[in-house]
Protein backbone atom coordinates (compact mmCIF):
# COMPACT_ATOMS: atom_id res chain seq x y z
CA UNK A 1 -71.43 122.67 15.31
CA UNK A 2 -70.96 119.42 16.57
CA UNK A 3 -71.65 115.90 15.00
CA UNK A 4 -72.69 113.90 17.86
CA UNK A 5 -71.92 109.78 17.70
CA UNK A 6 -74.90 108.45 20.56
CA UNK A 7 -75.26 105.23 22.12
CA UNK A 8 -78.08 103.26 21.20
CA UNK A 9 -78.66 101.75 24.75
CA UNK A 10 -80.15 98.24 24.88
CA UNK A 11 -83.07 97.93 27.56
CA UNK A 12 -84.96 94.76 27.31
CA UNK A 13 -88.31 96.44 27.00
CA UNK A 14 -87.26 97.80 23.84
CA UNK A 15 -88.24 97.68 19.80
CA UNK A 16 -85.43 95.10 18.14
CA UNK A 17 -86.39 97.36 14.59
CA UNK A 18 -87.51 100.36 15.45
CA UNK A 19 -84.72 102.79 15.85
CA UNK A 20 -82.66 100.63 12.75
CA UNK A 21 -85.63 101.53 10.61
CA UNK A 22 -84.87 105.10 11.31
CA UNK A 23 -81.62 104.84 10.77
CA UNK A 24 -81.67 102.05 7.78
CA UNK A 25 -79.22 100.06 9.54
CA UNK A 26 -79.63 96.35 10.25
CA UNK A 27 -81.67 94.63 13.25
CA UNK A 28 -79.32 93.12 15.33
CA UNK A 29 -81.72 91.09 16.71
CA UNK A 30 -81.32 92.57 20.51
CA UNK A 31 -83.56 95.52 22.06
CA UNK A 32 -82.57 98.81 20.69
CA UNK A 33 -84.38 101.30 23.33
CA UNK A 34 -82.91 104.75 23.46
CA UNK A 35 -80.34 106.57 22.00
CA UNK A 36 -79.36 109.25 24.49
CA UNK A 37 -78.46 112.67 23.13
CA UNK A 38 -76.73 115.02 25.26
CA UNK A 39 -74.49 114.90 28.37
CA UNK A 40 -75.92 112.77 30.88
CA UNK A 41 -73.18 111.22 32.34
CA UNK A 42 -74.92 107.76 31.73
CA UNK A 43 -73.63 107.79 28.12
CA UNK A 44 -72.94 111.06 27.02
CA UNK A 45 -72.57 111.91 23.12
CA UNK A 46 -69.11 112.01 21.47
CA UNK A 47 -67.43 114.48 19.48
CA UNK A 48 -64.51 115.20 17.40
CA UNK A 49 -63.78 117.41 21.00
CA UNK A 50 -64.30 113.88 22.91
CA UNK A 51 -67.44 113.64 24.81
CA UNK A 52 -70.03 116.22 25.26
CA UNK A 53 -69.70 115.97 29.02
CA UNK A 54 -65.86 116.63 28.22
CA UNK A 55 -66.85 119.78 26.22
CA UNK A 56 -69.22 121.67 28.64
CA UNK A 57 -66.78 120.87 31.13
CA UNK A 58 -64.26 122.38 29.81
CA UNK A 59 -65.55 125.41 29.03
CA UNK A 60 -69.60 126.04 30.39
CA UNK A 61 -70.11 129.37 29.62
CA UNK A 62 -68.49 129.12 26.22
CA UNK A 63 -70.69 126.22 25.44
CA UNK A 64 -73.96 127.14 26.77
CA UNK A 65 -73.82 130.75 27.48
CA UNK A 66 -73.35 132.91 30.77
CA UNK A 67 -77.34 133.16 31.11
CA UNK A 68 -77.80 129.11 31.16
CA UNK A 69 -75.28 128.94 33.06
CA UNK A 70 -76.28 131.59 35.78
CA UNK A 71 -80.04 129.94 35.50
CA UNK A 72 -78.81 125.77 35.75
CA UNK A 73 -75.77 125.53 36.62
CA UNK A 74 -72.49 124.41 34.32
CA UNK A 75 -74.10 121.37 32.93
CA UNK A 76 -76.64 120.72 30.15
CA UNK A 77 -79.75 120.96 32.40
CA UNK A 78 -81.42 118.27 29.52
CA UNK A 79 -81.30 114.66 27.35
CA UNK A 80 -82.88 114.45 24.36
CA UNK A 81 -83.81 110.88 22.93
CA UNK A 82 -85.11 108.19 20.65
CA UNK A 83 -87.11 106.37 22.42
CA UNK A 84 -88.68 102.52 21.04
CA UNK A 85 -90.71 100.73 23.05
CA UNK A 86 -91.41 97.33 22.07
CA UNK A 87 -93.02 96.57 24.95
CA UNK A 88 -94.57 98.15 28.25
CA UNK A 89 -91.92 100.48 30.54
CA UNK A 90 -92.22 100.53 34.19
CA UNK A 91 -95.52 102.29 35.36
CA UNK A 92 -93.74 105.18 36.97
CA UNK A 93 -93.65 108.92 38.85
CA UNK A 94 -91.12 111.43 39.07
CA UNK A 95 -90.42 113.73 42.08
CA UNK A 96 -91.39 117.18 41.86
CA UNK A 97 -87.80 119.48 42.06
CA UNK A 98 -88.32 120.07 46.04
CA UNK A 99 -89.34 116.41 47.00
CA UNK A 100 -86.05 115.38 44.82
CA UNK A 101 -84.15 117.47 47.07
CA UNK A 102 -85.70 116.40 50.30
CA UNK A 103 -85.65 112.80 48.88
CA UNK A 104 -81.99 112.75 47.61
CA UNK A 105 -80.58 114.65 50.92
CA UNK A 106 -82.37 112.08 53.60
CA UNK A 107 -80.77 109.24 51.54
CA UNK A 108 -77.34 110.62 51.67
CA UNK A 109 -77.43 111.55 55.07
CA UNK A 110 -78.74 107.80 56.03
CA UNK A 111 -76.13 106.38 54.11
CA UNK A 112 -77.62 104.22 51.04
CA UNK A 113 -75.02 103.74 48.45
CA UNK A 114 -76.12 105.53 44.84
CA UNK A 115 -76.46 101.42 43.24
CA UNK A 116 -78.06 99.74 46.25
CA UNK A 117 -81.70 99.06 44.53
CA UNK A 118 -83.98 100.27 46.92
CA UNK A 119 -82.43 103.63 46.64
CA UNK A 120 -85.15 106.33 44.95
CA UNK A 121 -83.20 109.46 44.73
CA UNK A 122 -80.50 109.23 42.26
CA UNK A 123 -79.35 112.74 42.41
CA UNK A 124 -81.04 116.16 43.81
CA UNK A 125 -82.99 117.11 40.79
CA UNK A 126 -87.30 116.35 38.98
CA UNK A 127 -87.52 115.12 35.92
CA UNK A 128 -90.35 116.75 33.67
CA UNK A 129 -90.24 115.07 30.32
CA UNK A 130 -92.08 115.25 27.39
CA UNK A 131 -92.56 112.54 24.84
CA UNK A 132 -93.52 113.54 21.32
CA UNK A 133 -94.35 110.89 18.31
CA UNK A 134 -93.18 109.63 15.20
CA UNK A 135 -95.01 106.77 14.84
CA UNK A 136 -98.59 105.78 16.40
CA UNK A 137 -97.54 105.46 20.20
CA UNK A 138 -99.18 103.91 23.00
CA UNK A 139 -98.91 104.89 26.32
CA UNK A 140 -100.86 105.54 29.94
CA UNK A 141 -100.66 109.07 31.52
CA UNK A 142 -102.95 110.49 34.54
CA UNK A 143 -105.41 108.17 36.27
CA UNK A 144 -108.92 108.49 34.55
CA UNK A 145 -111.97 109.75 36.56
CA UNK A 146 -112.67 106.81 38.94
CA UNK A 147 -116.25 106.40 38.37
CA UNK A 148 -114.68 105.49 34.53
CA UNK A 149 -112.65 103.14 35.97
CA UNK A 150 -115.32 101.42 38.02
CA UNK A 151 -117.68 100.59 34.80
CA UNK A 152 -114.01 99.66 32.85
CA UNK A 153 -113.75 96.95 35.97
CA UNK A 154 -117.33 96.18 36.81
CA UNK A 155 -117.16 94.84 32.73
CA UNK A 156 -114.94 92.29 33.19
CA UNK A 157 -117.13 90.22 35.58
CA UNK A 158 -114.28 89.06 37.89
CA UNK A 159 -115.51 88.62 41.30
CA UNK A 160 -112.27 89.65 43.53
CA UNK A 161 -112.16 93.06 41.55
CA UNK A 162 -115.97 94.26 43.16
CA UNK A 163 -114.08 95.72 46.49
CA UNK A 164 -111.90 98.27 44.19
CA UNK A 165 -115.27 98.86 41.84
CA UNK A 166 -117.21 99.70 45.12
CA UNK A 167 -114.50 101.49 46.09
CA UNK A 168 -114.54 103.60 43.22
CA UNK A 169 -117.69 104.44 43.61
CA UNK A 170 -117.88 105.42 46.86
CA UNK A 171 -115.37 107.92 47.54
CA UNK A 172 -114.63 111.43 46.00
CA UNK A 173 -112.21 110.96 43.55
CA UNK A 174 -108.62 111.74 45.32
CA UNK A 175 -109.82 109.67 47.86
CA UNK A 176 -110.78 106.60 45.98
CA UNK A 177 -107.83 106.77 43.71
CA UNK A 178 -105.34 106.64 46.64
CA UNK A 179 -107.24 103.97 48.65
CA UNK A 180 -107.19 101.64 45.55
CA UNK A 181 -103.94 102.17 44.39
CA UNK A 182 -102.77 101.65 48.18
CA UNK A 183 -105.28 98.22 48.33
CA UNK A 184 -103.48 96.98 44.68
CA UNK A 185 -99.92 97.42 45.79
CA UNK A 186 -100.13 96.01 49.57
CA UNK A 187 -102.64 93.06 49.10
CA UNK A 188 -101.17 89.32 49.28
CA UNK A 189 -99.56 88.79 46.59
CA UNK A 190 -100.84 85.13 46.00
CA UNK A 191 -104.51 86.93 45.86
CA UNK A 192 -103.66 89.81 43.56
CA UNK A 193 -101.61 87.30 41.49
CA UNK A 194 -104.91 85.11 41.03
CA UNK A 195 -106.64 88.44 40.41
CA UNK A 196 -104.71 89.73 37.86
CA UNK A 197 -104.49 86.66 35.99
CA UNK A 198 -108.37 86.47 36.05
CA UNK A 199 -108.28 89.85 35.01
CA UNK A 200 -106.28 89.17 32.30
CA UNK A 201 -108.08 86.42 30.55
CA UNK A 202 -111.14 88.39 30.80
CA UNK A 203 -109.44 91.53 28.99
CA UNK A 204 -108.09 89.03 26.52
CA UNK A 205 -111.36 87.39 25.84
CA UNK A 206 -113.52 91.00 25.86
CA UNK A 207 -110.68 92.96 23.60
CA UNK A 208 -111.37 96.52 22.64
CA UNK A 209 -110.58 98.91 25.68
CA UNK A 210 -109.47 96.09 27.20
CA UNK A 211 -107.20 94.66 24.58
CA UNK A 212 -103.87 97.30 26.16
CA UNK A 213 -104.07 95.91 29.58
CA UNK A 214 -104.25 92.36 28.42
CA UNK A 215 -101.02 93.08 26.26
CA UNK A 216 -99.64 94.75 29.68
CA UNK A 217 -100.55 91.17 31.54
CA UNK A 218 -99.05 89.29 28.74
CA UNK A 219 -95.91 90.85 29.50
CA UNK A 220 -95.88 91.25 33.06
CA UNK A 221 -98.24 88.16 34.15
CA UNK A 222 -99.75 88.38 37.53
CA UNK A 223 -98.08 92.27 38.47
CA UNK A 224 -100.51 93.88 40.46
CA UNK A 225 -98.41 96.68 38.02
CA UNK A 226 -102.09 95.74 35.73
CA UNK A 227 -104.67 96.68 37.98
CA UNK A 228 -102.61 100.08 38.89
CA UNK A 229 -102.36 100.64 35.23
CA UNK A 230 -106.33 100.26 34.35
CA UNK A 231 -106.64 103.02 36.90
CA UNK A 232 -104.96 105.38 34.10
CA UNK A 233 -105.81 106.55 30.51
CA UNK A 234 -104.85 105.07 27.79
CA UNK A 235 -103.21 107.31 25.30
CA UNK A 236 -102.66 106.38 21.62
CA UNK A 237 -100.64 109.45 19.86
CA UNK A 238 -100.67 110.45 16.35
CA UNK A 239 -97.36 110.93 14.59
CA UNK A 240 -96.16 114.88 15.74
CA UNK A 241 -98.30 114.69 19.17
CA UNK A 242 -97.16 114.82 22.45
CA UNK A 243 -97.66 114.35 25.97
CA UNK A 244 -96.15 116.21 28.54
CA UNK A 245 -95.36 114.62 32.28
CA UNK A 246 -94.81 116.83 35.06
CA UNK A 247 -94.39 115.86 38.68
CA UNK A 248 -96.33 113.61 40.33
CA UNK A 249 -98.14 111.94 37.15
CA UNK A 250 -98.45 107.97 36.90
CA UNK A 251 -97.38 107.19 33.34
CA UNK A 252 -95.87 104.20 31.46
CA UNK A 253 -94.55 104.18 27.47
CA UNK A 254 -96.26 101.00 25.69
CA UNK A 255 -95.51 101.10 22.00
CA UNK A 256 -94.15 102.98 19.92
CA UNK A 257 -90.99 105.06 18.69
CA UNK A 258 -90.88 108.77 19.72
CA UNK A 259 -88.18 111.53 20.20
CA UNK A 260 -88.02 111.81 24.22
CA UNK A 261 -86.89 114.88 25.96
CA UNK A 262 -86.52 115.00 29.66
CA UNK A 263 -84.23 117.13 32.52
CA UNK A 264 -81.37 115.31 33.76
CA UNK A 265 -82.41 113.51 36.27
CA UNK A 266 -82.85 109.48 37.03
CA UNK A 267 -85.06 109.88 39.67
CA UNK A 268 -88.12 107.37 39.51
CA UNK A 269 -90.65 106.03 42.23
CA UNK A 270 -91.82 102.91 40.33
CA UNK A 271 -95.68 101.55 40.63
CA UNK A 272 -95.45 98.17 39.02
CA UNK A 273 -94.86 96.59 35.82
CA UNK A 274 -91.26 96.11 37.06
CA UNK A 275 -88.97 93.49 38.76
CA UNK A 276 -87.28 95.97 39.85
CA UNK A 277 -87.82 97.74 44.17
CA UNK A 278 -91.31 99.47 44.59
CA UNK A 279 -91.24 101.70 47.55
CA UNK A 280 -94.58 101.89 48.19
CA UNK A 281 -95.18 104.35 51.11
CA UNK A 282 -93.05 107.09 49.33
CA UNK A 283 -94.61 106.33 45.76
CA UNK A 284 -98.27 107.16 47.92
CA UNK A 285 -96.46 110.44 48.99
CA UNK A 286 -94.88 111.25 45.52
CA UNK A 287 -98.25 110.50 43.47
CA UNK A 288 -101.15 113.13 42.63
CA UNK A 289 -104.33 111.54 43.34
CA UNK A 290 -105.72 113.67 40.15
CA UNK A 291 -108.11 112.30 37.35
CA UNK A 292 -108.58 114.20 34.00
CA UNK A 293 -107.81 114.45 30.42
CA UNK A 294 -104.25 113.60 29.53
CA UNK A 295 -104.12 116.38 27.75
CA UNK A 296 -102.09 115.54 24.46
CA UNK A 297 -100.28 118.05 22.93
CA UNK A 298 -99.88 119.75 19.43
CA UNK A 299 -97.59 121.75 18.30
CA UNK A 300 -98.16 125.71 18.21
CA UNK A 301 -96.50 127.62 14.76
CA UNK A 302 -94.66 130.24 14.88
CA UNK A 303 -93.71 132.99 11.67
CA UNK A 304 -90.96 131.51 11.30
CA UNK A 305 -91.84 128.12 10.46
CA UNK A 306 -91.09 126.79 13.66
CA UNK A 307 -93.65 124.25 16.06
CA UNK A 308 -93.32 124.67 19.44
CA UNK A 309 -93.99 122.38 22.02
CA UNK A 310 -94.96 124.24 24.88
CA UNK A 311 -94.41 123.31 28.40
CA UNK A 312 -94.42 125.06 31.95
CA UNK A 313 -91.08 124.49 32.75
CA UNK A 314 -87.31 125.71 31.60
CA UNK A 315 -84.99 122.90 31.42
CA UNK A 316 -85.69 121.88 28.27
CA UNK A 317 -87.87 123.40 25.33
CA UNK A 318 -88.53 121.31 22.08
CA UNK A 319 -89.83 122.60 18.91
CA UNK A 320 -89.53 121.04 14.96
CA UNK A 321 -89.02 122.32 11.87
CA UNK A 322 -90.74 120.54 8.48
CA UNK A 323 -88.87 121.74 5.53
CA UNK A 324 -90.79 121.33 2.41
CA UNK A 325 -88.71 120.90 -0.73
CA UNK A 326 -87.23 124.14 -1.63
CA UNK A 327 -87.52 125.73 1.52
CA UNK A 328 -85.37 128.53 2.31
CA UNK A 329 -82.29 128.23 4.80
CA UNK A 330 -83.51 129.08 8.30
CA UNK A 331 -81.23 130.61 10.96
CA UNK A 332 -81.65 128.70 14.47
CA UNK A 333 -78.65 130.22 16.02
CA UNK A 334 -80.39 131.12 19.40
CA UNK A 335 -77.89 132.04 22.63
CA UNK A 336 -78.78 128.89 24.34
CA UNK A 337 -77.18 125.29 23.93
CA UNK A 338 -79.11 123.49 21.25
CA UNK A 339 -78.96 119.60 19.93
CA UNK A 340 -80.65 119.37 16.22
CA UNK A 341 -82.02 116.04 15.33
CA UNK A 342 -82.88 114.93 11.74
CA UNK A 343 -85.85 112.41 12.16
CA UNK A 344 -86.71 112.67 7.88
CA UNK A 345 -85.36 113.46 4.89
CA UNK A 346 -82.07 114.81 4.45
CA UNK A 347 -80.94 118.52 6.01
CA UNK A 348 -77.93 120.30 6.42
CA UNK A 349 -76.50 121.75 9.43
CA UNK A 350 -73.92 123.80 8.86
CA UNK A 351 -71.16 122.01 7.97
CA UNK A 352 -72.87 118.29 8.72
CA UNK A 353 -75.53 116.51 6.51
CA UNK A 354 -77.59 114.99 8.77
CA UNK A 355 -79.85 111.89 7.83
CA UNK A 356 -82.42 110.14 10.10
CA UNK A 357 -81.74 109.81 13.59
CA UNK A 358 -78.30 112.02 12.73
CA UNK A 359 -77.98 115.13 15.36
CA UNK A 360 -75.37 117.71 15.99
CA UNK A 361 -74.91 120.35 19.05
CA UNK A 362 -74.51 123.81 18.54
CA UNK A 363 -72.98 126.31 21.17
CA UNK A 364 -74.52 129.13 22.45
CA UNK A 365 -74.27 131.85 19.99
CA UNK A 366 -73.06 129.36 17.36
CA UNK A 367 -74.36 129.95 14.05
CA UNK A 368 -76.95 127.48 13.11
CA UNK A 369 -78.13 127.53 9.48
CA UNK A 370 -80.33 124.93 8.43
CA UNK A 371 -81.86 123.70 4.69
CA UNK A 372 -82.75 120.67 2.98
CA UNK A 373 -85.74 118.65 2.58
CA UNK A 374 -87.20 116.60 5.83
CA UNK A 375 -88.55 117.11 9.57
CA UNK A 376 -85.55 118.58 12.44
CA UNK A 377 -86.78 118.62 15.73
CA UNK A 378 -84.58 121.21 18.11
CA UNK A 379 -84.10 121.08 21.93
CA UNK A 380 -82.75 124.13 23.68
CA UNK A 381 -83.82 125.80 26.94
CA UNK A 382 -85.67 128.68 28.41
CA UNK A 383 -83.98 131.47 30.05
């Protein structure tokens, strides 16, 4: 196996302790927000072999098997992460894999450069991630039924928000969703700024359910980003759950420090809470106008002492093993790729000790024998 070296990368949204905690290194005083695992040409890991992009390049079926290769192509089809947000992410959807394709083909063909920032489609491929906790973690995911949303609204007693309450109320749900959300991202933007900062000093003054949103307009003051994200549910995640986000699914990250896994892809149709371009007539096409339950996941145990987190897709599959003092060795050599991630205790991997936020990559086929005393969380694929 591997010892992988990651890059910690710096995004200002992120926790300045967080991920040193983990690691019991020193704040540096700037935002540590990620620390990418895996190939992603972004910042790919090192290794004694140089980079892991190097590696699998080299040799693809050697290093993740004929089978993955066959199934995803000669690449490592995901990116595992630390993820610490000190503060809200982008409210955000990803393409589903055909809409990607579509997406990434008509841009290409009409000529907009790869860095120009009103480019959407970064490359040809979704991105289905999961996010799983290890601490409490805040976040929005799905928009909640709108009649919910209505009474949330109606509470704050601000006058300019009674056309989306009626709204709200008026409609069947798909319906109302998408004519709000449409009304909230195209309306003057001197009048939604006065909205949202009314808004905000209600939710301030009324805390509670209100108290996220009003941390949301603290950071992002006057974003019409805030009124698109009281239209979703607000998800606070005990340490081991998880949420899963497939196609199509308004989310945003608020707090927190979780292990992130994802497909490799950078393709993102952003809804607010963002300097940075919103397209809005392709984010109305990308969205599903669908309320419900968020639906947070736990993990399922297996014999073998392993928690799965299940998922309907193949690019990625993450599970974790808790090893109790004196717990036997366990065998994880699987024929897929794998990247092994110590998030407590102390556990050896093969050859490699691995402490807190301390991960190594095993081949496909490679013996992986693993003991000690902590929590390893393992992301592989499906064939």
């Amino acid at each position: 196996m591997d010892r992988l070296d990651n890059t910690v990368r710096p995004y200002a949204w992120g926790s300045t302790t967080a991920i040193p905690a983990l690691l019991g290194t020193e704040p540096t005083g700037e935002p540590q927000a990620e620390m990418w695992m895996g190939a992603h040409p972004g910042a790919p890991s090192r290794t004694g072999r140089g980079t892991l992009a190097e590696v699998v390049d080299a040799a693809p079926e050697r290093e993740l098997g004929a089978a993955s290769v066959a199934k995803f192509g000669p690449r490592l089809p995901f990116l595992l992460k630390l993820l610490a947000a000190g503060a809200p992410l982008s409210l955000q959807v990803h393409p589903d894999l055909a809409q990607a394709r579509a997406g990434y083909e008509d841009e290409e063909r009409r000529g907009v450069p790869l860095d120009a920032p009103h480019r959407n489609y970064k490359d040809a491929n979704h991105k289905p991630e999961l996010i799983c906790a290890l601490t409490e973690f805040d976040g929005l995911c799905g928009f909640r039924p709108p009649t919910e949303t209505a009474d949330l609204l109606d509470g704050l007693g601000v006058a300019s928000l009674k056309p989306y309450v009626d709204l709200l109320r008026a409609h069947p749900a798909d319906a109302a969703l998408r004519e709000v959300l449409t009304a909230v991202l195209t309306a003057d933007p001197e009048e939604m700024s006065r909205t949202v900062t009314e808004t905000a000093a209600a939710c301030d003054r009324l805390g509670g359910a209100y108290a996220p949103y009003a941390d949301i307009a603290h950071h992002y003051p006057g974003d019409p980003g805030v009124l698109a994200a009281m239209l979703l549910n607000h998800v606070r995640l005990q340490p081991g759950e998880a949420l899963y986000l497939g196609a199509g699914i308004p989310h945003a990250y608020l707090n927190g420090l979780g292990v992130e896994i994802m497909a490799n892809s950078d393709n993102v149709l952003r809804c607010g809470l963002t300097p940075k371009h919103v397209d809005v007539p392709e984010l109305l096409r990308i969205v599903r106008f669908e309320a419900g339950d968020p639906g947070v996941l736990r993990p399922e145990a297996s014999p073998d002492g392993e928690e799965v987190y299940e998922t309907p897709i193949d690019e990625f599959r993450l599970s974790r093993h808790v090893l109790p003092e004196g717990t036997a060795a366990r065998d994880l050599t699987l024929p897929t790729p794998q990247i092994l991630l110590c998030t407590a205790g102390t556990v050896r991997a093969g050859e490699h000790e691995l402490t807190p936020g301390q991960s190594v990559f095993a081949a496909a086929g490679e013996k992986a024998e693993v003991s000690g005393t902590g929590t390893l969380f393992r992301a592989t694929v499906l064939l």
